[in-house]
Structure formats: structure tokens, C-alpha cells
PDB file of N, CA and C in Angstrom:
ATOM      1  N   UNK A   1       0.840  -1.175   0.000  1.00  0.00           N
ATOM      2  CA  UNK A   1       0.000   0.000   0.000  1.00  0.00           C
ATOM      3  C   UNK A   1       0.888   1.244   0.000  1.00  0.00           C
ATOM      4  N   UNK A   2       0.262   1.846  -0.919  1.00  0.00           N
ATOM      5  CA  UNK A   2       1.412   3.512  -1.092  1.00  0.00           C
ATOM      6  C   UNK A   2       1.091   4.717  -0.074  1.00  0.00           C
ATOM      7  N   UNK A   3       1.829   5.112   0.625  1.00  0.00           N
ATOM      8  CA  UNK A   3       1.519   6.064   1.577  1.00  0.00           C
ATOM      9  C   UNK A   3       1.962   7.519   0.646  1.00  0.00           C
ATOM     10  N   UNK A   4       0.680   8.424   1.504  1.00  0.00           N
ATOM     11  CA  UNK A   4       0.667  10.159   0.817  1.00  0.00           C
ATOM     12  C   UNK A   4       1.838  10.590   1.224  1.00  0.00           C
ATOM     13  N   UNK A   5       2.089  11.398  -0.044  1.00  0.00           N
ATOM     14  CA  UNK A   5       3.480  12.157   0.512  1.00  0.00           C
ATOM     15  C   UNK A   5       2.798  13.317   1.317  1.00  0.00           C
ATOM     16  N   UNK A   6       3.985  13.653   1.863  1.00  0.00           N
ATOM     17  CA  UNK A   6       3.244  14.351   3.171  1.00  0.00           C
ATOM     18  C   UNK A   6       4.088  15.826   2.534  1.00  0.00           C
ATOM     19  N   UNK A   7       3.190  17.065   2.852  1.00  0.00           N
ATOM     20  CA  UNK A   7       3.315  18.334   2.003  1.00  0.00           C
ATOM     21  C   UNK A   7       4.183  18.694   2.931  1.00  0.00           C
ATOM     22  N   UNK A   8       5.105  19.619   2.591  1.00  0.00           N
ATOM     23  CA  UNK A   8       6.056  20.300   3.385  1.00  0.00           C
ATOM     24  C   UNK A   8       5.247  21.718   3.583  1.00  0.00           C
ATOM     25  N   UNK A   9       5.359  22.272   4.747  1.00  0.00           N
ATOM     26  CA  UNK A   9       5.097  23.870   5.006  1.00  0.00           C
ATOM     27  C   UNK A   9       5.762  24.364   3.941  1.00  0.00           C
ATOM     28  N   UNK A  10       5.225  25.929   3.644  1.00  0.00           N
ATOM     29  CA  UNK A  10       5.769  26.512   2.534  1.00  0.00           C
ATOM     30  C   UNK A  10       6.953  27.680   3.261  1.00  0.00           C
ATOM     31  N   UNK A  11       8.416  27.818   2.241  1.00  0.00           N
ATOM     32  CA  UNK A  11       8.871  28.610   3.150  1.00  0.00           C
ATOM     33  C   UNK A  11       8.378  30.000   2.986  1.00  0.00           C
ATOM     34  N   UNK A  12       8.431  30.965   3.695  1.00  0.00           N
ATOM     35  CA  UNK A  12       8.104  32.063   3.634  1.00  0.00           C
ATOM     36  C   UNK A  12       8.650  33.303   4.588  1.00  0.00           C
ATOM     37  N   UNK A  13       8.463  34.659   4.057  1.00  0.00           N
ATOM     38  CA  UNK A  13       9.361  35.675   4.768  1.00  0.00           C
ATOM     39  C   UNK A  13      11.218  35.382   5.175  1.00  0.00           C
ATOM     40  N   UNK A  14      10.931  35.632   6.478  1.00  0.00           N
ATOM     41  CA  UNK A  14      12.452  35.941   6.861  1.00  0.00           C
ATOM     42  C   UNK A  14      12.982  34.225   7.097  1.00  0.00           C
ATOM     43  N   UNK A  15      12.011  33.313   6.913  1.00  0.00           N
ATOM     44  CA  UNK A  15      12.732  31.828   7.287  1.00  0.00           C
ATOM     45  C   UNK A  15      13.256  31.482   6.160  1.00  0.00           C
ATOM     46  N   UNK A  16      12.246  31.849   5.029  1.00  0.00           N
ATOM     47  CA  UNK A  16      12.791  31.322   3.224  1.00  0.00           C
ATOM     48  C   UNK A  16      14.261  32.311   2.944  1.00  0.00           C
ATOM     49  N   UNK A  17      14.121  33.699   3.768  1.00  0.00           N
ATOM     50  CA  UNK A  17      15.484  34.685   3.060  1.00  0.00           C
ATOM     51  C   UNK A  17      16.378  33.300   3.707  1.00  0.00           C
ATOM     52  N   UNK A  18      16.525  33.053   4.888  1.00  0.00           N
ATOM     53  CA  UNK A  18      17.458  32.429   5.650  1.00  0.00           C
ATOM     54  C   UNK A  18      17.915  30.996   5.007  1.00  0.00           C
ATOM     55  N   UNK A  19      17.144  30.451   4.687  1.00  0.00           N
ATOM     56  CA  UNK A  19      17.259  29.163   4.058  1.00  0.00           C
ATOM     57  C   UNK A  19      17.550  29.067   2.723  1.00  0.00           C
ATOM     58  N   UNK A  20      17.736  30.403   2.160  1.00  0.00           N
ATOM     59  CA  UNK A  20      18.282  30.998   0.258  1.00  0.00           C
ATOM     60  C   UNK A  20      19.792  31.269   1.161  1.00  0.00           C
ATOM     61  N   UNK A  21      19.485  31.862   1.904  1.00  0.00           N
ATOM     62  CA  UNK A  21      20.925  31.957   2.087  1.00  0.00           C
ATOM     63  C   UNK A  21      21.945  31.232   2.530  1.00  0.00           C
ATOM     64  N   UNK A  22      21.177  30.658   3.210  1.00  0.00           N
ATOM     65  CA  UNK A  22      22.235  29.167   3.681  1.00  0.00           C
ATOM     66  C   UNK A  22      22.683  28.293   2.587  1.00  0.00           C
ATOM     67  N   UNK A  23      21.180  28.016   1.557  1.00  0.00           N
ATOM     68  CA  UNK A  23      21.615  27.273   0.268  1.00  0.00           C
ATOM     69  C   UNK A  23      22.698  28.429  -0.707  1.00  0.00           C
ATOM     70  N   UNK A  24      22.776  28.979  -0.641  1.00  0.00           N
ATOM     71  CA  UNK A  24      23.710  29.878  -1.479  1.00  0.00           C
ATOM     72  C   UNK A  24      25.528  29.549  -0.815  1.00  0.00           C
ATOM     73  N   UNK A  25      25.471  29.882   0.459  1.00  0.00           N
ATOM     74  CA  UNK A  25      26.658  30.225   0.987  1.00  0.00           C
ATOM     75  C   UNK A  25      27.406  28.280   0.602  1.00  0.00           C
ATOM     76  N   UNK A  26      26.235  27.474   1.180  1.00  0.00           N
ATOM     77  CA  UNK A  26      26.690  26.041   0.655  1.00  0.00           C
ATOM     78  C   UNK A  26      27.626  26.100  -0.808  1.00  0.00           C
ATOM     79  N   UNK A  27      26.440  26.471  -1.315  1.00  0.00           N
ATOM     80  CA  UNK A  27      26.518  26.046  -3.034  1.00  0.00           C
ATOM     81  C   UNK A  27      27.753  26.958  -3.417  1.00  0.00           C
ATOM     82  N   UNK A  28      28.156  28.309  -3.028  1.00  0.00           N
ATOM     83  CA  UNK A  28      29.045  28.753  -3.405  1.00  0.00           C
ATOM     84  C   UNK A  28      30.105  28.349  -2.885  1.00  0.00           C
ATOM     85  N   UNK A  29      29.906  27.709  -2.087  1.00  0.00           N
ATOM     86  CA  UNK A  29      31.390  26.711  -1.247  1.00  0.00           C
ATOM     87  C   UNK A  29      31.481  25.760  -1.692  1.00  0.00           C
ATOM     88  N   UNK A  30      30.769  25.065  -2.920  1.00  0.00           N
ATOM     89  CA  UNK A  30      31.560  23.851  -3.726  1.00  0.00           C
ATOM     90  C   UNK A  30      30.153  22.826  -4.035  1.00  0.00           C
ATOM     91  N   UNK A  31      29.225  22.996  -2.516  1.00  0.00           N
ATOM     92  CA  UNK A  31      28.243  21.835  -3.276  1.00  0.00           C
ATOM     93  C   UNK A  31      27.279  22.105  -4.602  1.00  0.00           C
ATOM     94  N   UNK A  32      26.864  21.235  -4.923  1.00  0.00           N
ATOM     95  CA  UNK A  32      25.587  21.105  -5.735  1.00  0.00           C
ATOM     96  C   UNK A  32      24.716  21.313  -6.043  1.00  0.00           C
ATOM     97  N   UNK A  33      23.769  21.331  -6.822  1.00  0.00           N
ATOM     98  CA  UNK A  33      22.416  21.867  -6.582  1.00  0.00           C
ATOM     99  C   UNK A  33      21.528  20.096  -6.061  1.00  0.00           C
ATOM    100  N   UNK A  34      22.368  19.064  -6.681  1.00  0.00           N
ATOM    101  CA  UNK A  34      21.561  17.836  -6.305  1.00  0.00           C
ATOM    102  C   UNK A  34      22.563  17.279  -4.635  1.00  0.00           C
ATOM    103  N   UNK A  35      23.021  18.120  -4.107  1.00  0.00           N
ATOM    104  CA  UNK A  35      23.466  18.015  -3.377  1.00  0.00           C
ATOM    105  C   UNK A  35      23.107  18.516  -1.932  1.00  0.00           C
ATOM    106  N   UNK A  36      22.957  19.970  -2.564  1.00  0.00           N
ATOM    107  CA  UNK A  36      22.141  20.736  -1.614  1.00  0.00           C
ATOM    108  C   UNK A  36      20.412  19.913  -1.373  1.00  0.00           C
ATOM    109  N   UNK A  37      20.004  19.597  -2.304  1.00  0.00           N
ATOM    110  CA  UNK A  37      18.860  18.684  -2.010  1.00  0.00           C
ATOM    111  C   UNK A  37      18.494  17.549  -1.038  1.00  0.00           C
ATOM    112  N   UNK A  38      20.122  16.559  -1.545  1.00  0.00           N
ATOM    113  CA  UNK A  38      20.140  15.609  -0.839  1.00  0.00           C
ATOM    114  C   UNK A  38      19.594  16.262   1.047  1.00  0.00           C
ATOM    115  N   UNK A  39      20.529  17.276   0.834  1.00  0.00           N
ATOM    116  CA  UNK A  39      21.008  18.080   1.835  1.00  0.00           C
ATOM    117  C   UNK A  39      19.587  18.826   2.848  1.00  0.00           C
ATOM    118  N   UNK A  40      18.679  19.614   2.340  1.00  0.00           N
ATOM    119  CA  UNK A  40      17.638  19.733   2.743  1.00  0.00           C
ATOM    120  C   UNK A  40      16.337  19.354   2.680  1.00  0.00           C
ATOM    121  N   UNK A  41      16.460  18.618   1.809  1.00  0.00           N
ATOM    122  CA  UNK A  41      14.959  17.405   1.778  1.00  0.00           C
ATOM    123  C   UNK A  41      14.278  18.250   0.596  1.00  0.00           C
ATOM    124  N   UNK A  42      14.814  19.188   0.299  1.00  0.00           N
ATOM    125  CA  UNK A  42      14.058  20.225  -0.952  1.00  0.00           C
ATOM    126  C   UNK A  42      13.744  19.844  -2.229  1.00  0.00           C
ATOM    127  N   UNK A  43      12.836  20.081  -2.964  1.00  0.00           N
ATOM    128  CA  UNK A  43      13.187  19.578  -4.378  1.00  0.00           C
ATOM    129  C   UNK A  43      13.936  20.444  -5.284  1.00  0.00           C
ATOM    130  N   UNK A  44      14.591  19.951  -6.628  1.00  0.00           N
ATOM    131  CA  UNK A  44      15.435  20.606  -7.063  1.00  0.00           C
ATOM    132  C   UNK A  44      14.614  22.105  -7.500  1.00  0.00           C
ATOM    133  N   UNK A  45      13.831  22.039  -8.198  1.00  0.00           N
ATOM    134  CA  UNK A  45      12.969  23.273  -8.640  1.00  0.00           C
ATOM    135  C   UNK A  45      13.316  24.162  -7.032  1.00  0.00           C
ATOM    136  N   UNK A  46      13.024  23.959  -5.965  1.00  0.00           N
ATOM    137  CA  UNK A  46      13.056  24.373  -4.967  1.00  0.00           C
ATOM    138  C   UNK A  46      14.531  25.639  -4.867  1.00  0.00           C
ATOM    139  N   UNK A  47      15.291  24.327  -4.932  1.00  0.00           N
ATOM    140  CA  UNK A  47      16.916  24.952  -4.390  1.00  0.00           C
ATOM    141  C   UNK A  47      17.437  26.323  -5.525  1.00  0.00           C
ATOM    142  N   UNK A  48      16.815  25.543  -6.426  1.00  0.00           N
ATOM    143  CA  UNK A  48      17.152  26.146  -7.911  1.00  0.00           C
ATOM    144  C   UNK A  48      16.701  27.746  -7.566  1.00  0.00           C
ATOM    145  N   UNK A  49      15.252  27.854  -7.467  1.00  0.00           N
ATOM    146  CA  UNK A  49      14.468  29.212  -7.214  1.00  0.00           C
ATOM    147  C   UNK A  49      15.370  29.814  -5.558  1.00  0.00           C
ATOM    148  N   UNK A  50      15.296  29.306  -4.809  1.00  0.00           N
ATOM    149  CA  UNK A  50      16.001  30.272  -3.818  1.00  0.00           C
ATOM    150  C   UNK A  50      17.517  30.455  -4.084  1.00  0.00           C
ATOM    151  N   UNK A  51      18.129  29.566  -4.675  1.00  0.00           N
ATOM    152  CA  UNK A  51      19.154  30.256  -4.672  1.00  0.00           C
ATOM    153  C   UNK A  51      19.400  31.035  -5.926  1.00  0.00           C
ATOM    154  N   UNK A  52      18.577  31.416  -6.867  1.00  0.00           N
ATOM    155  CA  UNK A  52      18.678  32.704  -7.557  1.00  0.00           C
ATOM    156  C   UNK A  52      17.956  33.539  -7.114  1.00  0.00           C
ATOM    157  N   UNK A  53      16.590  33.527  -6.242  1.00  0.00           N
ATOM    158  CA  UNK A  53      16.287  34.621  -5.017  1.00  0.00           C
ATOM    159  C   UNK A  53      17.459  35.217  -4.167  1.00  0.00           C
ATOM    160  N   UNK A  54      18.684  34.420  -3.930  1.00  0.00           N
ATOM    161  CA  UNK A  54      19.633  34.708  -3.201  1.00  0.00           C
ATOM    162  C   UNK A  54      20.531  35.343  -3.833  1.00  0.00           C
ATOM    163  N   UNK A  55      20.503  35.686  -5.297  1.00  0.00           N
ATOM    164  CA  UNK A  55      21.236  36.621  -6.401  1.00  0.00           C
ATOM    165  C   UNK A  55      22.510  35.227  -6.253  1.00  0.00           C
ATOM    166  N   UNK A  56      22.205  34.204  -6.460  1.00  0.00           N
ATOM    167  CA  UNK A  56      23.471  33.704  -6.927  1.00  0.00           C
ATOM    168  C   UNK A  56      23.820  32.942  -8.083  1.00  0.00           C
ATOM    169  N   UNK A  57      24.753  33.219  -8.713  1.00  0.00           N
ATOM    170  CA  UNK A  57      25.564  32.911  -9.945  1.00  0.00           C
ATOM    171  C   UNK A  57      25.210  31.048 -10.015  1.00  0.00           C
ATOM    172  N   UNK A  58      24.435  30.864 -11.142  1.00  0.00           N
ATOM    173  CA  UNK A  58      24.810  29.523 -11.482  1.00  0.00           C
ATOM    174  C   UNK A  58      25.947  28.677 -12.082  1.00  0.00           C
ATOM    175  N   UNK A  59      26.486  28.057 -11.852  1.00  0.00           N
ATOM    176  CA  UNK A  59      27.599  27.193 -12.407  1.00  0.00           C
ATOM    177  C   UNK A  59      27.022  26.840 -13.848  1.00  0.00           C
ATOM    178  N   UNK A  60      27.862  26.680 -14.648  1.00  0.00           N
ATOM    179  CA  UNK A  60      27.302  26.162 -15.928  1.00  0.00           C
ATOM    180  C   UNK A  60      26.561  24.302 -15.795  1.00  0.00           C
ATOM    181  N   UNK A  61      25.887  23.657 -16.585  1.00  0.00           N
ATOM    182  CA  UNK A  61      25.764  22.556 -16.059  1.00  0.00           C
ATOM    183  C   UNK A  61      27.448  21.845 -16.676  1.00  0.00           C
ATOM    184  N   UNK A  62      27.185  20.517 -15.784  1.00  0.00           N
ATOM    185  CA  UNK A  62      28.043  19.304 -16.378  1.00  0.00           C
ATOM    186  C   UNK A  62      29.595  19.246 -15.396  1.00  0.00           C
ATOM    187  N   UNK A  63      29.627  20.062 -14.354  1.00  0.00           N
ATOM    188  CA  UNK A  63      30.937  20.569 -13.950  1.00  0.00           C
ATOM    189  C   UNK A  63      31.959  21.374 -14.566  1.00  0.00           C
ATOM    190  N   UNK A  64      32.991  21.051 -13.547  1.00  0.00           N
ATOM    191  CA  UNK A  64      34.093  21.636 -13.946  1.00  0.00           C
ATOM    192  C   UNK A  64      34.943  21.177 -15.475  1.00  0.00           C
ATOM    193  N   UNK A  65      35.266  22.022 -16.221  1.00  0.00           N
ATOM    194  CA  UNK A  65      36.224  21.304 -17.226  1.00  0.00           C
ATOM    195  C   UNK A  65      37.493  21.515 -17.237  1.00  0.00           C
ATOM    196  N   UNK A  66      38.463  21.323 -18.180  1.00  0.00           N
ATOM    197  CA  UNK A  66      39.487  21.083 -18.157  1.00  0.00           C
ATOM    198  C   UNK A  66      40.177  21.270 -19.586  1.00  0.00           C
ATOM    199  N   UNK A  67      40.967  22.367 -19.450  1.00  0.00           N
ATOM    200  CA  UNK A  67      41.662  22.278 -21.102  1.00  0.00           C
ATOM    201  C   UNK A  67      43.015  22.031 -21.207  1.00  0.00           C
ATOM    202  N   UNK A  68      42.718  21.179 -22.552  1.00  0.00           N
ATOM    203  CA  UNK A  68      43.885  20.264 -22.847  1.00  0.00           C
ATOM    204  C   UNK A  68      44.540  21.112 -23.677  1.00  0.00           C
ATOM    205  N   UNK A  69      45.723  21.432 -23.435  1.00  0.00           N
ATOM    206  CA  UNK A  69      46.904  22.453 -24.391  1.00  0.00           C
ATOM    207  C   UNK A  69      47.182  20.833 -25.701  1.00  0.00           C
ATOM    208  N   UNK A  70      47.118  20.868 -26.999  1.00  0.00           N
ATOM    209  CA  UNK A  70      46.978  20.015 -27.666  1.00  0.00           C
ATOM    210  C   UNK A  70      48.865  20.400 -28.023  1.00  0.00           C
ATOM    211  N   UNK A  71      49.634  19.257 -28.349  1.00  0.00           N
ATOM    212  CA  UNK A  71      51.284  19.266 -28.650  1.00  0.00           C
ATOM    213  C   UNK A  71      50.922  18.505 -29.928  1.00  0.00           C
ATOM    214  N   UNK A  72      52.313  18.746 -30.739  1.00  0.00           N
ATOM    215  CA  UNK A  72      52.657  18.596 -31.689  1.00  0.00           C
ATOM    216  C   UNK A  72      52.893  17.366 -32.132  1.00  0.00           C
ATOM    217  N   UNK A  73      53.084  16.365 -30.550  1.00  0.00           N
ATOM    218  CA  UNK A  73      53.493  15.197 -30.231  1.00  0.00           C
ATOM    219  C   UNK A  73      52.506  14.084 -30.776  1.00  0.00           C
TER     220      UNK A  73
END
């Protein structure tokens, strides 16, 4: 038997600024956006919207890259 998902309170006012900002200061310190999730039980749409409420810079997707200086070799 499938049990209801159970609704989360909505955040709001000065608890949602607080909780954009916490997800921001995270995320700009290295984690994720599927990380930060893991992280607050949030859904991604969630993390996604507060932390550009929080004016912060998205990472491009796919990570970090890496360039290869190409040799002659």
C-alpha cells in the first residue's frame, strides 16, 4: 500500500530569506544543486528558485572542465 506524501510547510518571509541563504553560501562553497537537495529534503525546482532569489551565480551545467593544451606530439 502507497503512503501520501506528506506536504512540506511553505517557506516564507524571513525563514525562506534564511534558508536561500544558507543554500547559497553552501553552493558557493563547492556543493551542488543535487546536493544541496540531498542536503535539505528540498526539491530541485526548490533549491534552484532560492538560490537565484539569493542573487546567486549559477555554475554552468556538467561541472568543472578542463583544457587540454593540444602538442605537436
Amino acid at each position: 500500500m502507497s503512503h501520501p506524501k506528506q506536504k512540506r510547510p511553505r517557506l516564507r518571509g524571513e525563514e525562506r530569506a534564511v534558508k536561500a541563504r544558507d543554500l547559497r553560501d553552501r553552493y558557493e562553497g563547492g556543493s551542488s544543486i543535487r546536493g544541496l537537495v540531498s542536503l535539505s529534503g528540498l526539491s530541485y525546482a526548490t533549491v534552484r528558485v532560492l538560490l537565484l532569489e539569493a542573487g546567486t551565480r549559477l555554475r554552468p551545467r556538467g561541472g568543472p572542465r578542463t583544457s587540454r593544451i593540444e602538442t605537436g606530439a
